[in-house]
C-alpha atoms as a PDB file:
ATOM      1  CA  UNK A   1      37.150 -27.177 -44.474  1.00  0.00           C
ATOM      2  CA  UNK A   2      34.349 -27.795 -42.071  1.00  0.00           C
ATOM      3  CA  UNK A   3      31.292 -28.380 -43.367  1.00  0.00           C
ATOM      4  CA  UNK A   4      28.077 -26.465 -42.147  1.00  0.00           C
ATOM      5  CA  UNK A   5      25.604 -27.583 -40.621  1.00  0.00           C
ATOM      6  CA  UNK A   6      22.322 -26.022 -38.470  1.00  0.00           C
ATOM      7  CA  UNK A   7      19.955 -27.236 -36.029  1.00  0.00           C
ATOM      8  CA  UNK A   8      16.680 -25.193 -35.583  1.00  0.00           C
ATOM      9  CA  UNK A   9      14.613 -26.234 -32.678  1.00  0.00           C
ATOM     10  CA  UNK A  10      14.084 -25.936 -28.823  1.00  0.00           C
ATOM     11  CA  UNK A  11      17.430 -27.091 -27.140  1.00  0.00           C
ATOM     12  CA  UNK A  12      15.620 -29.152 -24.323  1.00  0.00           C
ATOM     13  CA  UNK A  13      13.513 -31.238 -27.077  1.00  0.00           C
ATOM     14  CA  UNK A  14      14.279 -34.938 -27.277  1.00  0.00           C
ATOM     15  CA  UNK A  15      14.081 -34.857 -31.358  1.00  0.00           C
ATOM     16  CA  UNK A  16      16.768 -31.848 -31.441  1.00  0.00           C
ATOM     17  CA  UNK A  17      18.901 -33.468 -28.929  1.00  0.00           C
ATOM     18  CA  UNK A  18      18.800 -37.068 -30.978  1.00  0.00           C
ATOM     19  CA  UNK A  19      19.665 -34.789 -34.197  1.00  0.00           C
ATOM     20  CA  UNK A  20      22.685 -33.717 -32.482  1.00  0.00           C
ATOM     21  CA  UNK A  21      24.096 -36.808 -31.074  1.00  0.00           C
ATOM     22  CA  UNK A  22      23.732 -38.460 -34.730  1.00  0.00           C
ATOM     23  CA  UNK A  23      25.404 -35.441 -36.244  1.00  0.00           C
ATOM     24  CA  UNK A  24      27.806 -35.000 -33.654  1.00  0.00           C
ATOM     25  CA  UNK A  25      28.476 -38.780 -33.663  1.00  0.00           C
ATOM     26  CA  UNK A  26      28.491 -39.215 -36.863  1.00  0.00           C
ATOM     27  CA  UNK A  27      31.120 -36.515 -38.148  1.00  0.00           C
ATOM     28  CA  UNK A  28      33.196 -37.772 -35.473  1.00  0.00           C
ATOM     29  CA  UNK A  29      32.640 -41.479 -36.419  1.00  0.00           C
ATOM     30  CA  UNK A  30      33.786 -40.346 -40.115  1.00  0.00           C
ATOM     31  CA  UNK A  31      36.556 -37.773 -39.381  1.00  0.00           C
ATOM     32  CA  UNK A  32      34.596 -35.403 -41.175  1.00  0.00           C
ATOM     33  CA  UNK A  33      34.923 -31.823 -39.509  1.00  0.00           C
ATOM     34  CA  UNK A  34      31.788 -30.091 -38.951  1.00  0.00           C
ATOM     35  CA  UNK A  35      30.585 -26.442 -38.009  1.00  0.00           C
ATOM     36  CA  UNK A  36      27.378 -27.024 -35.957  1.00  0.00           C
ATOM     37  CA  UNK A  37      25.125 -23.632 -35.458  1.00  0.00           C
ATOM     38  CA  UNK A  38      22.027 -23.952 -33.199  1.00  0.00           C
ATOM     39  CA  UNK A  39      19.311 -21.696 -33.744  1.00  0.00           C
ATOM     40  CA  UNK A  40      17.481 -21.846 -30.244  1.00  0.00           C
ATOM     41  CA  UNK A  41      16.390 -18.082 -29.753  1.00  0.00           C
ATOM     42  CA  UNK A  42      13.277 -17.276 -31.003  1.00  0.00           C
ATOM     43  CA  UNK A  43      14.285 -14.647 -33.393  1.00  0.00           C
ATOM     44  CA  UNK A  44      16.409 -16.927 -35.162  1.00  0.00           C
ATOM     45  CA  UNK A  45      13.664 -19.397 -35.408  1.00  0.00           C
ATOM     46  CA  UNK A  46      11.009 -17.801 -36.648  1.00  0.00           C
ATOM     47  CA  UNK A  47      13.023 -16.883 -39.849  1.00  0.00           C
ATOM     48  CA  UNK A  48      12.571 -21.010 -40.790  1.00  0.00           C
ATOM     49  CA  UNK A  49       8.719 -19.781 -41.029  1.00  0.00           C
ATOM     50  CA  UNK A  50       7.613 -23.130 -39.871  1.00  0.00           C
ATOM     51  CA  UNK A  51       6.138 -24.490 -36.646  1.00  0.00           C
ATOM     52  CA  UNK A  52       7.375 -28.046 -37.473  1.00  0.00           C
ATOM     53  CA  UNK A  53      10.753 -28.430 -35.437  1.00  0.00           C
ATOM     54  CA  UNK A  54      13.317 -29.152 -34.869  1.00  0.00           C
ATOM     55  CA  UNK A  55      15.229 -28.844 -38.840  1.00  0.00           C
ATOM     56  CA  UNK A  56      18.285 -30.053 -39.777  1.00  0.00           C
ATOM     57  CA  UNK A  57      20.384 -28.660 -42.635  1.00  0.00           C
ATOM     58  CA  UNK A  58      23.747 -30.075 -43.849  1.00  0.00           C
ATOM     59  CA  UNK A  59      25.405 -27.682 -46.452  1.00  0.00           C
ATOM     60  CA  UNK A  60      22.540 -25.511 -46.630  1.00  0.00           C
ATOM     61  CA  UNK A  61      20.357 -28.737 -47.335  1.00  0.00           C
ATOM     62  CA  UNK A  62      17.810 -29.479 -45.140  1.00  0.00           C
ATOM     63  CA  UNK A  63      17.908 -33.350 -44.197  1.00  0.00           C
ATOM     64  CA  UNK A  64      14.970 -33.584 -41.460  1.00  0.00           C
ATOM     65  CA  UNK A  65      12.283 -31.983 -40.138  1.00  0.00           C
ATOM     66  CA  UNK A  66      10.407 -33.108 -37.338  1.00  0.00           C
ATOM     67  CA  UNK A  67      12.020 -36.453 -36.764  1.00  0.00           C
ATOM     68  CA  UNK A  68      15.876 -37.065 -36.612  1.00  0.00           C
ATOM     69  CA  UNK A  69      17.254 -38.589 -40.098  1.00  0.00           C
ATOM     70  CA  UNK A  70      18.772 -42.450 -39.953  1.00  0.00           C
ATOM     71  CA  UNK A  71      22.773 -42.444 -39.137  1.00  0.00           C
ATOM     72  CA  UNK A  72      22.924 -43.607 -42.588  1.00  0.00           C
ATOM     73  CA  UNK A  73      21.503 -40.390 -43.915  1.00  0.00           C
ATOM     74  CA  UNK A  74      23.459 -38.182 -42.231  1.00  0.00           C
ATOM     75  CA  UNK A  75      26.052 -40.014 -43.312  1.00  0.00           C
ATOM     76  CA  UNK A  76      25.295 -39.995 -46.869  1.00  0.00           C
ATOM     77  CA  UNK A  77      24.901 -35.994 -46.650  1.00  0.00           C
ATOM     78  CA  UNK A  78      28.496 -35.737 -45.147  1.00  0.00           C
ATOM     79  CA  UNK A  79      30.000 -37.712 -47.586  1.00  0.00           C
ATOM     80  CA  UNK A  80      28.922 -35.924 -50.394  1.00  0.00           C
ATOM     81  CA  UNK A  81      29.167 -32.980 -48.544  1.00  0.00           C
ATOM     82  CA  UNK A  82      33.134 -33.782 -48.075  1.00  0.00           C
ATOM     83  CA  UNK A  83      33.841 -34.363 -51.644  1.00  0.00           C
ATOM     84  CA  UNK A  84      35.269 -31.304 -53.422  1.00  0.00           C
END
């Protein structure tokens, strides 16, 4: 089962594009399947009811804000996000 996991920001930010590679690179890196949903519209940002992007949740956790998490985090999340 893919785990979920959400990027709120502006698409054509530098810190929300670094989030992704890790997370894309990551998951990949550990076979771990992923479900990525990006919340770029405004609508769907301004439910976070913060001004501090972009966020990053994995599994409903968030695991940055701001400034893109070490590969080792991420890594950490999704591994304990993978075990049943």
């Amino acid at each position: 089962m893919a785990i979920r996991v959400t990027l709120v920001g502006g698409e054509t930010c530098h810190r929300y594009k670094l989030m992704r590679e890790i997370v894309l690179e990551e998951s990949a890196r550990l076979g771990v399947p992923i479900q990525l949903i990006e919340e770029n519209e405004v609508q769907g940002i301004l439910k976070y009811n913060t001004v501090n992007l972009p966020l990053l949740f994995i599994g409903g956790e968030k695991v940055a804000q701001c400034n893109a998490p070490s590969r080792a985090d991420v890594e950490k999340c999704l591994r304990a996000m993978r075990q049943p």
